[in-house]
N, C-alpha and C. Protein backbone atom coordinates (compact mmCIF):
# COMPACT_ATOMS: atom_id res chain seq x y z
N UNK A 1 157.10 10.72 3.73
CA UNK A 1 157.39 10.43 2.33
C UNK A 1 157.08 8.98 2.05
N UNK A 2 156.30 8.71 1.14
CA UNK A 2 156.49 7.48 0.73
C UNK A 2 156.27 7.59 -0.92
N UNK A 3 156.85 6.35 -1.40
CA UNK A 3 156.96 6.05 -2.86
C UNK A 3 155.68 5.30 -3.59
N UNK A 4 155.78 5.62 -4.79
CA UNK A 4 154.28 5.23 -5.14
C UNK A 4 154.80 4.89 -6.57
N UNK A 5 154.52 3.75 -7.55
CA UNK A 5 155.07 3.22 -8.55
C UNK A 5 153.64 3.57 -9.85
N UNK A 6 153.57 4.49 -10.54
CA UNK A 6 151.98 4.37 -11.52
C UNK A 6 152.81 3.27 -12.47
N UNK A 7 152.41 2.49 -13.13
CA UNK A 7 152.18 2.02 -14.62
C UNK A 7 150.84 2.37 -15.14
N UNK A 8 151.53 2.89 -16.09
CA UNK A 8 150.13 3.71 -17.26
C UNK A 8 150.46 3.20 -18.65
N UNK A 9 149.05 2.67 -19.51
CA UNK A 9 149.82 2.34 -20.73
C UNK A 9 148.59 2.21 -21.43
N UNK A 10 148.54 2.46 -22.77
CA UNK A 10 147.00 1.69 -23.61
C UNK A 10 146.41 0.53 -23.56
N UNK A 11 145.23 0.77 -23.18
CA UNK A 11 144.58 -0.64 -22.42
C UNK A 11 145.07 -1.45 -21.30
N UNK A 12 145.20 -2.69 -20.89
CA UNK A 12 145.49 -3.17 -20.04
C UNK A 12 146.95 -3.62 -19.43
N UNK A 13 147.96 -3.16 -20.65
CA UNK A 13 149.56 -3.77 -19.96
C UNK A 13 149.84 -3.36 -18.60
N UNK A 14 149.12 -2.42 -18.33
CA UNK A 14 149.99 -1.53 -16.73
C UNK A 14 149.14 -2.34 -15.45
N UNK A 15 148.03 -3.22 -15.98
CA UNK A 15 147.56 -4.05 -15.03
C UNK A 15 148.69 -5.28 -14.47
N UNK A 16 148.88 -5.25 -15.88
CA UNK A 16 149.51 -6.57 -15.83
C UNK A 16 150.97 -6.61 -15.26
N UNK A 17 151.53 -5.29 -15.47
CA UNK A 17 152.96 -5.16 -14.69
C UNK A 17 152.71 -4.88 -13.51
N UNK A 18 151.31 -4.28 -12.85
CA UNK A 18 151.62 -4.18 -11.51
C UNK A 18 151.16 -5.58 -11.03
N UNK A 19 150.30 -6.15 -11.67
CA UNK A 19 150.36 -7.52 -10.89
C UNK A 19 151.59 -8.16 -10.62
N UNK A 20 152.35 -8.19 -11.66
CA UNK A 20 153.62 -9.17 -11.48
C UNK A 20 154.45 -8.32 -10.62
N UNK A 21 154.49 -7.02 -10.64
CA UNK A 21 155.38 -6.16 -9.64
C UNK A 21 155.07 -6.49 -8.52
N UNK A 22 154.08 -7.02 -7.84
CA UNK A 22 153.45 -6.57 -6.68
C UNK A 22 153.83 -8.12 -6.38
N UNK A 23 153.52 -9.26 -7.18
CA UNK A 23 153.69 -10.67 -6.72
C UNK A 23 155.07 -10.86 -6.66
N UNK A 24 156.50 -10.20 -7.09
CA UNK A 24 157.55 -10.64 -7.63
C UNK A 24 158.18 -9.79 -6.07
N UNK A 25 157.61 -8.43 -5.68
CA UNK A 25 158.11 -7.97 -4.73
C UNK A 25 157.44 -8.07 -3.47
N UNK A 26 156.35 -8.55 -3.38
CA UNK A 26 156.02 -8.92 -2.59
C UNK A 26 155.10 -7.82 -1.99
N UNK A 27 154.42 -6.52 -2.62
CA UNK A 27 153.89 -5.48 -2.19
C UNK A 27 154.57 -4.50 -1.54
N UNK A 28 155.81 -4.99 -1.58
CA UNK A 28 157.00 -3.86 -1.50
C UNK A 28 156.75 -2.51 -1.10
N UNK A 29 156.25 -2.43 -2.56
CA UNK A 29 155.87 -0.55 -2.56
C UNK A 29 154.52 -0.30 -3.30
N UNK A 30 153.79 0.70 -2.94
CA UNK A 30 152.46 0.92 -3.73
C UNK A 30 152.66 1.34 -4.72
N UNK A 31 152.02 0.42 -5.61
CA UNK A 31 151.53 0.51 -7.29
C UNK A 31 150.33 0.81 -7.59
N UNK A 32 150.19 1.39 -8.36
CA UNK A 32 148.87 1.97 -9.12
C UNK A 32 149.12 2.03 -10.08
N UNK A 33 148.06 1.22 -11.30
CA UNK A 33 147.87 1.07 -12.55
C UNK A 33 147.00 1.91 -13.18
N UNK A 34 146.89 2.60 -14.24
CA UNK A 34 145.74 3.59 -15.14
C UNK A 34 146.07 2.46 -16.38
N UNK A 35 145.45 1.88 -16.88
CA UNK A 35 144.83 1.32 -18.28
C UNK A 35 143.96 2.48 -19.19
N UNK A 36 144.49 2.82 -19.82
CA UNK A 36 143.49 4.30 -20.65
C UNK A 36 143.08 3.58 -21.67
N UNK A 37 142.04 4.23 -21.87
CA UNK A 37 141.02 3.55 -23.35
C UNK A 37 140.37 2.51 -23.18
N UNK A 38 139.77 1.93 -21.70
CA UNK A 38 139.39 0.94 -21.94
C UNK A 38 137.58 1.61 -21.05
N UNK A 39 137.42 2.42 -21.19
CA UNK A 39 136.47 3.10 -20.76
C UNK A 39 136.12 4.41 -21.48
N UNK A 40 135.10 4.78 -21.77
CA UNK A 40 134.99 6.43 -22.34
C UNK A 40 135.87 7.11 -21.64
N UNK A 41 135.88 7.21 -20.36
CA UNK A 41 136.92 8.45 -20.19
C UNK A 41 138.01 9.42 -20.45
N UNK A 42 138.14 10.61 -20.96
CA UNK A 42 139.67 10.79 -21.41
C UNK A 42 140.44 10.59 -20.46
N UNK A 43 141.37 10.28 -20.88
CA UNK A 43 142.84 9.94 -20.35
C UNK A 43 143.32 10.95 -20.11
N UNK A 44 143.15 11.67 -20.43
CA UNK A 44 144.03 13.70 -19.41
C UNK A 44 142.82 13.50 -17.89
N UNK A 45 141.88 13.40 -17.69
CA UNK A 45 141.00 13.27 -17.08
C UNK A 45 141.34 11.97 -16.09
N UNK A 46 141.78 11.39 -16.14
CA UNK A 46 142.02 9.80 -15.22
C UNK A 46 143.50 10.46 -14.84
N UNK A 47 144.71 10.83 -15.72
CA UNK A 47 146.06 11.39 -15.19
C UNK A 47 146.07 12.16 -14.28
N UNK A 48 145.00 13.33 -14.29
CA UNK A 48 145.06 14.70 -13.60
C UNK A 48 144.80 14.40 -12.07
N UNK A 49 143.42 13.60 -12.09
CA UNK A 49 143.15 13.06 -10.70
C UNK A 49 143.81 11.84 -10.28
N UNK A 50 144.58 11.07 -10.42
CA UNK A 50 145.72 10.19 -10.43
C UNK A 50 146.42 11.49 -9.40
N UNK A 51 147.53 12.24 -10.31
CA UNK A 51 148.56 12.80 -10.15
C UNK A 51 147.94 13.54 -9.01
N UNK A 52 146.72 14.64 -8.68
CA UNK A 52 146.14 15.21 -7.97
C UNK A 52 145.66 14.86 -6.66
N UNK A 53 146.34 13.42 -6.53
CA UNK A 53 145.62 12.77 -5.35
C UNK A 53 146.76 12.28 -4.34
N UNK A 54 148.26 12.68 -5.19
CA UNK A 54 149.25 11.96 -4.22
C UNK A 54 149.60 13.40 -3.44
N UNK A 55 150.24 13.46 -2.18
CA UNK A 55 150.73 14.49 -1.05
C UNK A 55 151.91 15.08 -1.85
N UNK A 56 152.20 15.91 -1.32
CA UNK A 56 153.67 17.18 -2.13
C UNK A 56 154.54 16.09 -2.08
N UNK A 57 154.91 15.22 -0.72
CA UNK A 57 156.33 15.02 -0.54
C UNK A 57 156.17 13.31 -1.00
N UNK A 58 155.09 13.24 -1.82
CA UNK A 58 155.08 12.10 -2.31
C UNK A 58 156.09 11.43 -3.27
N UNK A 59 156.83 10.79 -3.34
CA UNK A 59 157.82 9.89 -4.60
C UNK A 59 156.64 9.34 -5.20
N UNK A 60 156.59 9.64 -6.52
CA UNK A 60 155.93 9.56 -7.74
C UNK A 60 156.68 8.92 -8.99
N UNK A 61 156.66 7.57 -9.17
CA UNK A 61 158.07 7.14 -10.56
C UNK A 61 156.78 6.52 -11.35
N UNK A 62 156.44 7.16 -12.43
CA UNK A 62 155.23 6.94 -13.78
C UNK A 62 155.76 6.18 -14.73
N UNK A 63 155.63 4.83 -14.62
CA UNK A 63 155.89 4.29 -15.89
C UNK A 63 155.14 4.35 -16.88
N UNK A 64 155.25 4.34 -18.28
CA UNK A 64 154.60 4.55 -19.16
C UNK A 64 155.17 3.37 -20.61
N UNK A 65 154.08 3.09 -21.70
CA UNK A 65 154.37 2.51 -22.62
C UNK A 65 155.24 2.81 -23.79
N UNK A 66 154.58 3.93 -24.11
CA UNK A 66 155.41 4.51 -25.38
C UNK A 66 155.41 5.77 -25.34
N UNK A 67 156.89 6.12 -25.87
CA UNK A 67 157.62 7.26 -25.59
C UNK A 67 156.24 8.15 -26.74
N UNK A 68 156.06 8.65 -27.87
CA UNK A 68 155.41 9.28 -28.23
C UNK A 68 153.70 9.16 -28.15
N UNK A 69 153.47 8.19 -27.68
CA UNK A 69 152.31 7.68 -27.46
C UNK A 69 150.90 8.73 -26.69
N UNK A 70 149.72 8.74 -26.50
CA UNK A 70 149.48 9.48 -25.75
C UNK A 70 149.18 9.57 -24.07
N UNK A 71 149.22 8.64 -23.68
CA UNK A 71 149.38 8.40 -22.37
C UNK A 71 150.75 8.90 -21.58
N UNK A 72 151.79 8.36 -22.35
CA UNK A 72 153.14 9.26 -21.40
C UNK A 72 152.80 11.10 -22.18
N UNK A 73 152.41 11.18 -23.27
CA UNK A 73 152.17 12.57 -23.49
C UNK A 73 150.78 13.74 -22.48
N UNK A 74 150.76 12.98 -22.01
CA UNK A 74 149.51 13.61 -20.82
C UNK A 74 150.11 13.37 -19.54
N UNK A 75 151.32 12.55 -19.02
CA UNK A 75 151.78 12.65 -18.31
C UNK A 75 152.92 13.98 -18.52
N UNK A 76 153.35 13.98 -19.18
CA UNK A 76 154.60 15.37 -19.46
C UNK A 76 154.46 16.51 -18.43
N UNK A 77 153.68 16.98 -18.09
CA UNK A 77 152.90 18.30 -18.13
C UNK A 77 153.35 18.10 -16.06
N UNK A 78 153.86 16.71 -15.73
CA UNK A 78 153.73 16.33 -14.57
C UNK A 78 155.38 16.84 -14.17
N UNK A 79 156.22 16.28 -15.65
CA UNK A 79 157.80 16.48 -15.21
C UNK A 79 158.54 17.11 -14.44
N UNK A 80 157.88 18.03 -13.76
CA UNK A 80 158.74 18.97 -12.77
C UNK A 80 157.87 19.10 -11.34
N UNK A 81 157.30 18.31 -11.20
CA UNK A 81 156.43 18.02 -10.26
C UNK A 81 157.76 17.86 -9.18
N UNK A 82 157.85 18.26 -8.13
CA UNK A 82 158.75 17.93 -7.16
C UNK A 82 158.97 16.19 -6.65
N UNK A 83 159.83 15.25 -6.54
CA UNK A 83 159.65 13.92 -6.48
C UNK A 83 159.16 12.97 -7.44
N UNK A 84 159.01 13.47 -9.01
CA UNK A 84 158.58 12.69 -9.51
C UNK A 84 159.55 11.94 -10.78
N UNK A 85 159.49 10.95 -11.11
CA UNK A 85 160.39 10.47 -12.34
C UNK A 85 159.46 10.15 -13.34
N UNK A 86 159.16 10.31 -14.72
CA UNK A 86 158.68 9.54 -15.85
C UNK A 86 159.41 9.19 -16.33
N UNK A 87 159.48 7.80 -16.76
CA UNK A 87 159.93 6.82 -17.89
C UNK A 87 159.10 6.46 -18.69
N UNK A 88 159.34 6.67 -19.96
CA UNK A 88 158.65 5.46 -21.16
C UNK A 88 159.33 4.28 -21.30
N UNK A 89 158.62 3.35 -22.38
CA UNK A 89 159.70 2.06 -22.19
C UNK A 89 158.97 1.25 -21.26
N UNK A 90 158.14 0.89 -20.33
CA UNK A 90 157.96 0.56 -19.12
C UNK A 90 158.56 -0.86 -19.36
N UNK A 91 159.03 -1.49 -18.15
CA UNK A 91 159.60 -3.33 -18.25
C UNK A 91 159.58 -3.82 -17.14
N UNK A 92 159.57 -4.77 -16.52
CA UNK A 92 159.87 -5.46 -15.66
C UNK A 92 160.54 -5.78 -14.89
N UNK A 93 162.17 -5.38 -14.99
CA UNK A 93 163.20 -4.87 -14.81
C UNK A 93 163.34 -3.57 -13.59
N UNK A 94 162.71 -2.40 -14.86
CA UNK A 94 162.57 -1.56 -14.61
C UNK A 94 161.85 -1.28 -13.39
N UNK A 95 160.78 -2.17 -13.48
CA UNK A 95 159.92 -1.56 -12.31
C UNK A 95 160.29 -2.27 -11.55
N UNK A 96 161.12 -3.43 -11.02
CA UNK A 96 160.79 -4.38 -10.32
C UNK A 96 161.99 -3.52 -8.99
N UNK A 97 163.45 -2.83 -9.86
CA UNK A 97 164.99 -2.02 -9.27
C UNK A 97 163.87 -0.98 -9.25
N UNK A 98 163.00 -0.08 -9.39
CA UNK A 98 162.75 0.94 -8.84
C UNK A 98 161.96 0.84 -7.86
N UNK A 99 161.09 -0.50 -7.66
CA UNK A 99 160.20 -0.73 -6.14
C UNK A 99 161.10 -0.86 -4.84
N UNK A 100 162.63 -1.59 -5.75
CA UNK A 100 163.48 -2.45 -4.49
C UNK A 100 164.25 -1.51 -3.95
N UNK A 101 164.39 -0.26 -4.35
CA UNK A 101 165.44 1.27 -4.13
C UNK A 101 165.15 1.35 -2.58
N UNK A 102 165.81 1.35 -1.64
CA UNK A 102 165.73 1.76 -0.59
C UNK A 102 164.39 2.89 -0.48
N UNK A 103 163.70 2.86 0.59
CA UNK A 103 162.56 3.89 1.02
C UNK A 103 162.52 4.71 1.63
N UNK A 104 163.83 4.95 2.02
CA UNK A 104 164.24 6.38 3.42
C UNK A 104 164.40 7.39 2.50
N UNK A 105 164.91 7.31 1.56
CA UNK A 105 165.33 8.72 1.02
C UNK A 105 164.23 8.52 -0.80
N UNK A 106 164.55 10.15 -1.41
CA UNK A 106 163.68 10.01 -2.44
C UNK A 106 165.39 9.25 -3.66
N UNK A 107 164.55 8.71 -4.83
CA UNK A 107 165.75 8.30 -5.61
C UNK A 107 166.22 9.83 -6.40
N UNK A 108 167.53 9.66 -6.60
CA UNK A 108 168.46 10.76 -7.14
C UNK A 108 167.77 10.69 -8.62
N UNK A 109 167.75 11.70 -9.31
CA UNK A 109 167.87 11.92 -10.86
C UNK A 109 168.91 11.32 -11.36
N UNK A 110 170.39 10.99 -10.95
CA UNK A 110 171.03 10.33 -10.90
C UNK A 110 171.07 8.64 -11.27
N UNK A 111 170.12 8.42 -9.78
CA UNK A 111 170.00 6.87 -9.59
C UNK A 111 168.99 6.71 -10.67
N UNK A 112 168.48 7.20 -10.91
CA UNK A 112 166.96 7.03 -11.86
C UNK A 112 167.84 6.53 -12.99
N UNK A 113 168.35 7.49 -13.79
CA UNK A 113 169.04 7.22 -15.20
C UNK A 113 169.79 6.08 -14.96
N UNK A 114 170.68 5.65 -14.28
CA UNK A 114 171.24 4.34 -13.92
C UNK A 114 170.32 3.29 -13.76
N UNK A 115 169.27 3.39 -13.01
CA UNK A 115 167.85 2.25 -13.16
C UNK A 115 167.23 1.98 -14.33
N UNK A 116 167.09 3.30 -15.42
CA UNK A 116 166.69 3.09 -16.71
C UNK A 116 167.92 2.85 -17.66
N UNK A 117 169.24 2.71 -17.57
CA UNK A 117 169.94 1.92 -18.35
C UNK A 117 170.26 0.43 -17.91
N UNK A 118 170.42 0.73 -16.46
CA UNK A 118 170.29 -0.87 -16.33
C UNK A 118 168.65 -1.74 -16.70
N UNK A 119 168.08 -1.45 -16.88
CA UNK A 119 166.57 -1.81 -17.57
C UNK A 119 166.79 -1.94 -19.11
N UNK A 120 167.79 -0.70 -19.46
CA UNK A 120 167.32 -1.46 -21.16
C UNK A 120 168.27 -2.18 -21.32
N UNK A 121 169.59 -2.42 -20.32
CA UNK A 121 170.45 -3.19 -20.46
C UNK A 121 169.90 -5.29 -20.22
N UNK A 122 168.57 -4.94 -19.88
CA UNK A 122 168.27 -6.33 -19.87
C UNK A 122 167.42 -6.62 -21.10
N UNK A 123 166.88 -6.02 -22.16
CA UNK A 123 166.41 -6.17 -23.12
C UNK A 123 167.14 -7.42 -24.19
N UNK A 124 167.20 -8.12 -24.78
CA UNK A 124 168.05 -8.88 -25.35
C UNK A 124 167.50 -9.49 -26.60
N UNK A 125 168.39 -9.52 -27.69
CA UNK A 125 167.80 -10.76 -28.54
C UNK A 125 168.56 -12.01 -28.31
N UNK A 126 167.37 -12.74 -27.79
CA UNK A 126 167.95 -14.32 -27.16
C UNK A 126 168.55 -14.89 -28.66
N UNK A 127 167.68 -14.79 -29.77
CA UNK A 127 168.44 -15.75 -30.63
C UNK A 127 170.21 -15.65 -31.58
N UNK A 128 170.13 -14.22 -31.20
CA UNK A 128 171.65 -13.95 -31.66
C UNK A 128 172.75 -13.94 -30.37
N UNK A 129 172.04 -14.97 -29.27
CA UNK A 129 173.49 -15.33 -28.37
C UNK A 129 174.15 -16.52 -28.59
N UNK A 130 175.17 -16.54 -28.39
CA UNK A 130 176.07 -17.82 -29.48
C UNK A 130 175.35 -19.20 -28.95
N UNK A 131 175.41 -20.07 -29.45
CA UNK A 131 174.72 -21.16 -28.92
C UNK A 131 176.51 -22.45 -28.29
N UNK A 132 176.23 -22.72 -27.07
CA UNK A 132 177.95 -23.42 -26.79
C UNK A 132 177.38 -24.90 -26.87
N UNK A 133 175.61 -25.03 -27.12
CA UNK A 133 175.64 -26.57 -27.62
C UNK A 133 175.18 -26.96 -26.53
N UNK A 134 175.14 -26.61 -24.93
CA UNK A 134 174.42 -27.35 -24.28
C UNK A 134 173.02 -26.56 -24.03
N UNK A 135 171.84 -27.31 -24.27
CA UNK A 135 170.60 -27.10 -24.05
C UNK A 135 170.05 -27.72 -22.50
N UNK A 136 170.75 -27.73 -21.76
CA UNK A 136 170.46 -28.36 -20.22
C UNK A 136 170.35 -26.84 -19.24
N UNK A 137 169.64 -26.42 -18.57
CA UNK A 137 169.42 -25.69 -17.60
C UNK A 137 170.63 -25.68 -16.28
N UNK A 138 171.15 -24.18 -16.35
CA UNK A 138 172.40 -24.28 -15.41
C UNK A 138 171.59 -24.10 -14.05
């Protein structure tokens, strides 16, 4: 068994999160990025052989951009794939607690939903936090 992290998203963001995933964890865990639309190819066509290329007992966690979007909508079709999680939303956060999950075992459906609330639990609007007046770095 091993774990395998996709970021998939329109055009180039899923490059860009696995770069920082990969520099922040250190190559931790294998990432693979799909950028769709930045080539003729359809995008059901780049997913299928993506998804078609990992082993049965593979851990599969698909991040994706946007929930109605069409890239996580061509992933769908994957959801019951044995070992696999999709999230929309994709973040930094997110991906960074799902690379660091222990690697012996697959993550719970469980642990998953707890990884994706603690992920949107880091979302924030910085400017509506009270200001206490010091601007110095703790």
């Amino acid at each position: 068994m091993k774990r395998v992290i996709v970021t998939a998203s329109h055009h180039r963001m899923a490059d860009g999160l696995k770069e920082t995933l990969n520099f922040i964890t250190g190559g931790l865990t294998e990432v693979v990025s799909l950028s769709a639309y930045v080539d003729n190819r359809p995008v059901e066509e780049e997913i299928d052989e993506l998804m078609n290329g990992f082993a049965d007992e593979d851990e599969v966690v698909v991040l994706t951009d946007l929930t109605s979007g069409s890239v996580n909508q061509k992933f769908f079709k994957y959801r019951n794939r044995p070992h696999t999680h999709i999230i929309s939303g994709m973040n930094l956060p997110l991906a960074v607690t799902a690379a660091m999950e222990p690697q012996d075992d697959y993550i719970s459906t469980e642990r998953m939903a707890q990884i994706v609330e603690e992920a949107r639990m880091e979302i924030k609007y910085i400017n509506a936090i009270a200001d206490d007046g010091d601007d110095e770095d703790e």
